[in-house]
N, C-alpha and C. Protein backbone atom coordinates (compact mmCIF):
# COMPACT_ATOMS: atom_id res chain seq x y z
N UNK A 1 -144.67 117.18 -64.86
CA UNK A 1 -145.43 115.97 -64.67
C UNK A 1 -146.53 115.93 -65.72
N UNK A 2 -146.75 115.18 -66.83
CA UNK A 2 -147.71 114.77 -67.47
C UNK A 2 -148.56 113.85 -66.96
N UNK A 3 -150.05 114.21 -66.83
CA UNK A 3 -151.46 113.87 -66.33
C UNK A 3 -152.28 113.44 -68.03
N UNK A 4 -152.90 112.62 -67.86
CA UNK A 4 -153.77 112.01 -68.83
C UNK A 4 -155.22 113.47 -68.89
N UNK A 5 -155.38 113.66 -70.04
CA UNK A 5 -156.55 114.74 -70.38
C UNK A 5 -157.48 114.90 -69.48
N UNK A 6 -157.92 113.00 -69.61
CA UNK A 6 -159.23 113.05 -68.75
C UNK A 6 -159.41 113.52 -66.82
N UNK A 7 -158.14 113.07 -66.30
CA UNK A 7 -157.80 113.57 -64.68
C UNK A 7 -158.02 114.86 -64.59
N UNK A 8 -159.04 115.44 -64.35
CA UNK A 8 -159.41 116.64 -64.18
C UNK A 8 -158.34 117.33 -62.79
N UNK A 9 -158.70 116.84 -62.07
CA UNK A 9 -157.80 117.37 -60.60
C UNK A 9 -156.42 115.83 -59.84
N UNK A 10 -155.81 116.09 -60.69
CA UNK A 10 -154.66 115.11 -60.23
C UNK A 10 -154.01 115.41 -58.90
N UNK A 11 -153.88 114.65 -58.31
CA UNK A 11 -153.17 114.09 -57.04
C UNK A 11 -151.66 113.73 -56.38
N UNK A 12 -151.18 114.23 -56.46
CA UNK A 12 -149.64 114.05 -56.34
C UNK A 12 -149.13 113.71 -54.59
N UNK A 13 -149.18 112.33 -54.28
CA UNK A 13 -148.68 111.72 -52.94
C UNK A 13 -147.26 111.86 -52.84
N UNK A 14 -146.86 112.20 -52.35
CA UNK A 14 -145.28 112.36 -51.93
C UNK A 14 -144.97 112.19 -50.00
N UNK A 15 -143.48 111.76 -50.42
CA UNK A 15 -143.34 112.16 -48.56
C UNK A 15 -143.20 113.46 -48.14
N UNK A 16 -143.61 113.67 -47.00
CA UNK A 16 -143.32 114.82 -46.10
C UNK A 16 -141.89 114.78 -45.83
N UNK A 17 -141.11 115.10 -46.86
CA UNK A 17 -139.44 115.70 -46.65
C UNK A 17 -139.09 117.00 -47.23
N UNK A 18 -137.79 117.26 -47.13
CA UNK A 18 -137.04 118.43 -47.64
C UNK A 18 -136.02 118.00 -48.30
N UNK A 19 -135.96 116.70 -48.82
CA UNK A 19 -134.77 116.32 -49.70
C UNK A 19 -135.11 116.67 -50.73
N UNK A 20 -133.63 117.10 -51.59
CA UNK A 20 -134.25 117.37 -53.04
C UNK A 20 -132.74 116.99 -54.20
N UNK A 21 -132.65 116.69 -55.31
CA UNK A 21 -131.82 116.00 -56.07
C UNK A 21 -131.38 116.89 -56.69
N UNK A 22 -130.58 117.54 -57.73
CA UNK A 22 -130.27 118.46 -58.79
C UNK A 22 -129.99 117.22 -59.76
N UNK A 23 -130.60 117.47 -61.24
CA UNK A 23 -130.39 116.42 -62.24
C UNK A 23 -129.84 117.45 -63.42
N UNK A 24 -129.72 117.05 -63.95
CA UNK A 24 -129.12 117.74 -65.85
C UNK A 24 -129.00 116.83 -66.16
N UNK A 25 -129.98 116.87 -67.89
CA UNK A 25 -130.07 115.98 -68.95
C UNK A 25 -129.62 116.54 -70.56
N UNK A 26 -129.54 115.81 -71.31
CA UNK A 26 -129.90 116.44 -72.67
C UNK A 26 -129.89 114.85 -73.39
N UNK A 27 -130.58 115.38 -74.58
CA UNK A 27 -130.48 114.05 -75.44
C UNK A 27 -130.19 114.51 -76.87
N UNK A 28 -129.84 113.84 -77.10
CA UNK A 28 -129.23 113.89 -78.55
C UNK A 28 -130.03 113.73 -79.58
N UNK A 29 -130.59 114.12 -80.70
CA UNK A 29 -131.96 114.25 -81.20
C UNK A 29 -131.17 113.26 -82.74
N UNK A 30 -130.51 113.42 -82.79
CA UNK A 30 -129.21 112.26 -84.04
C UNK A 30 -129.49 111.07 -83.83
N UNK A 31 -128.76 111.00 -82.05
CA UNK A 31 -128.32 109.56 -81.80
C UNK A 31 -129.12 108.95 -81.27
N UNK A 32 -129.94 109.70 -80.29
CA UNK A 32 -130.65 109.55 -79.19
C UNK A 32 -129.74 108.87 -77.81
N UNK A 33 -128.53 109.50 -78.00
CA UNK A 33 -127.71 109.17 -76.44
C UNK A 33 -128.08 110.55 -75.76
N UNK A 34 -127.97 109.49 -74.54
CA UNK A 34 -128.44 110.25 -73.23
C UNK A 34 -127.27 110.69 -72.45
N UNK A 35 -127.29 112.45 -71.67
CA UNK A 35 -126.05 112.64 -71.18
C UNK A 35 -126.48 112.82 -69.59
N UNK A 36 -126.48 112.73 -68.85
CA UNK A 36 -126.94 113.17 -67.60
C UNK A 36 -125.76 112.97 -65.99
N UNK A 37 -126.48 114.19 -65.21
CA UNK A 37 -125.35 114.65 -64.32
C UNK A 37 -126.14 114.98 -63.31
N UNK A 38 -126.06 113.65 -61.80
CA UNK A 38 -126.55 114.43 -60.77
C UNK A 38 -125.69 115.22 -59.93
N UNK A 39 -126.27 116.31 -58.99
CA UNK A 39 -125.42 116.72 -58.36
C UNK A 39 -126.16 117.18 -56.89
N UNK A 40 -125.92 117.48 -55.66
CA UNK A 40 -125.82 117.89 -54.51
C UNK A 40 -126.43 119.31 -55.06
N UNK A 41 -126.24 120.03 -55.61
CA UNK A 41 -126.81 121.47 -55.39
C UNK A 41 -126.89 121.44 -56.93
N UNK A 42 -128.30 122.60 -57.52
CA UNK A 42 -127.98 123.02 -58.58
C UNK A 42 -127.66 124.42 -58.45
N UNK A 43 -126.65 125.20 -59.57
CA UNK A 43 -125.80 126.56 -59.50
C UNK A 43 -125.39 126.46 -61.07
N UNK A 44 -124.60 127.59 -60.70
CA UNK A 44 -123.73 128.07 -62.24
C UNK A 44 -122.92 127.34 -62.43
N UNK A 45 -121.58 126.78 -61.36
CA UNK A 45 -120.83 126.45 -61.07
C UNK A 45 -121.18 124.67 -61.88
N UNK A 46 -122.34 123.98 -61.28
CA UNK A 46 -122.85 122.73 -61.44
C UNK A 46 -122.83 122.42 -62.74
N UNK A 47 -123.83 123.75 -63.42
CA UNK A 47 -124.39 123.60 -64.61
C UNK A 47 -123.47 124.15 -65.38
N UNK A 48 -122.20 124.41 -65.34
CA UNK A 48 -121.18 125.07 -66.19
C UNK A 48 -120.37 123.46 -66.36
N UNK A 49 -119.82 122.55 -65.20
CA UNK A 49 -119.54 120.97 -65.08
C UNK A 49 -120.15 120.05 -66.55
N UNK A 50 -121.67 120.53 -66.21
CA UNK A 50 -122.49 119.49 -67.01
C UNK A 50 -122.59 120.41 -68.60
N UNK A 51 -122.67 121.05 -68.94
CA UNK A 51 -122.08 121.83 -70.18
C UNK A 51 -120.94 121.53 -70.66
N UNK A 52 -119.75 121.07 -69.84
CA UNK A 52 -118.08 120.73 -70.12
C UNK A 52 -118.50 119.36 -70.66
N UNK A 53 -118.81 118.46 -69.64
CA UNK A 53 -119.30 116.93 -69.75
C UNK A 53 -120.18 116.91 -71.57
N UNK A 54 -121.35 117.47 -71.59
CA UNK A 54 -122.05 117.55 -72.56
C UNK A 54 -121.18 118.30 -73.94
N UNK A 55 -119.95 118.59 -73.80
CA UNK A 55 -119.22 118.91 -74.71
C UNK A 55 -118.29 118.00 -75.19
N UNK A 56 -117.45 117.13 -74.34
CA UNK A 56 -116.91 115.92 -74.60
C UNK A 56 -117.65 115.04 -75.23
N UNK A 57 -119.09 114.91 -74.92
CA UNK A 57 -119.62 113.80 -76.03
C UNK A 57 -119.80 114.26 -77.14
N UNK A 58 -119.50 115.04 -77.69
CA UNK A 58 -119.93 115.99 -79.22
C UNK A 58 -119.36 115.30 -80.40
N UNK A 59 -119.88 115.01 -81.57
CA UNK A 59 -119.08 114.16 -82.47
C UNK A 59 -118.09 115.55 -82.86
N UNK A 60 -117.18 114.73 -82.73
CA UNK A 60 -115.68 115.83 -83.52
C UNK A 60 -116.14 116.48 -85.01
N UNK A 61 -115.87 117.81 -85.41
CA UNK A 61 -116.33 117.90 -86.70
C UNK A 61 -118.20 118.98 -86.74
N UNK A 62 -118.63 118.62 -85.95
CA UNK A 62 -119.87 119.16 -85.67
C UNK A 62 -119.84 119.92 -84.90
């Protein structure tokens, strides 16, 4: 979470839950395409998925 310099003691309101998301991103620093993968749990298993995925978009050749 990025806070502005001056907020000395920042505040973070949220709900009182236990839900929680698993995300994976990457961006492409070339193209600037975006790859992203939610999932139910994060693991090896998840993040091995989104590594496969993030390999299919690869320009051929590179």
């Amino acid at each position: 979470m990025w806070v502005p310099p001056e907020i000395k003691d920042p505040i973070l309101q949220h709900a009182p839950t236990r839900k929680s998301v698993s995300c994976f991103g990457a961006v492409s620093l070339s193209t600037g395409q975006f790859v992203r993968m939610m999932c139910p749990v994060f693991n090896a298993a998840t993040f091995q998925r989104f590594l496969r995925r993030l390999l299919c978009q690869q320009t051929p050749g590179r």
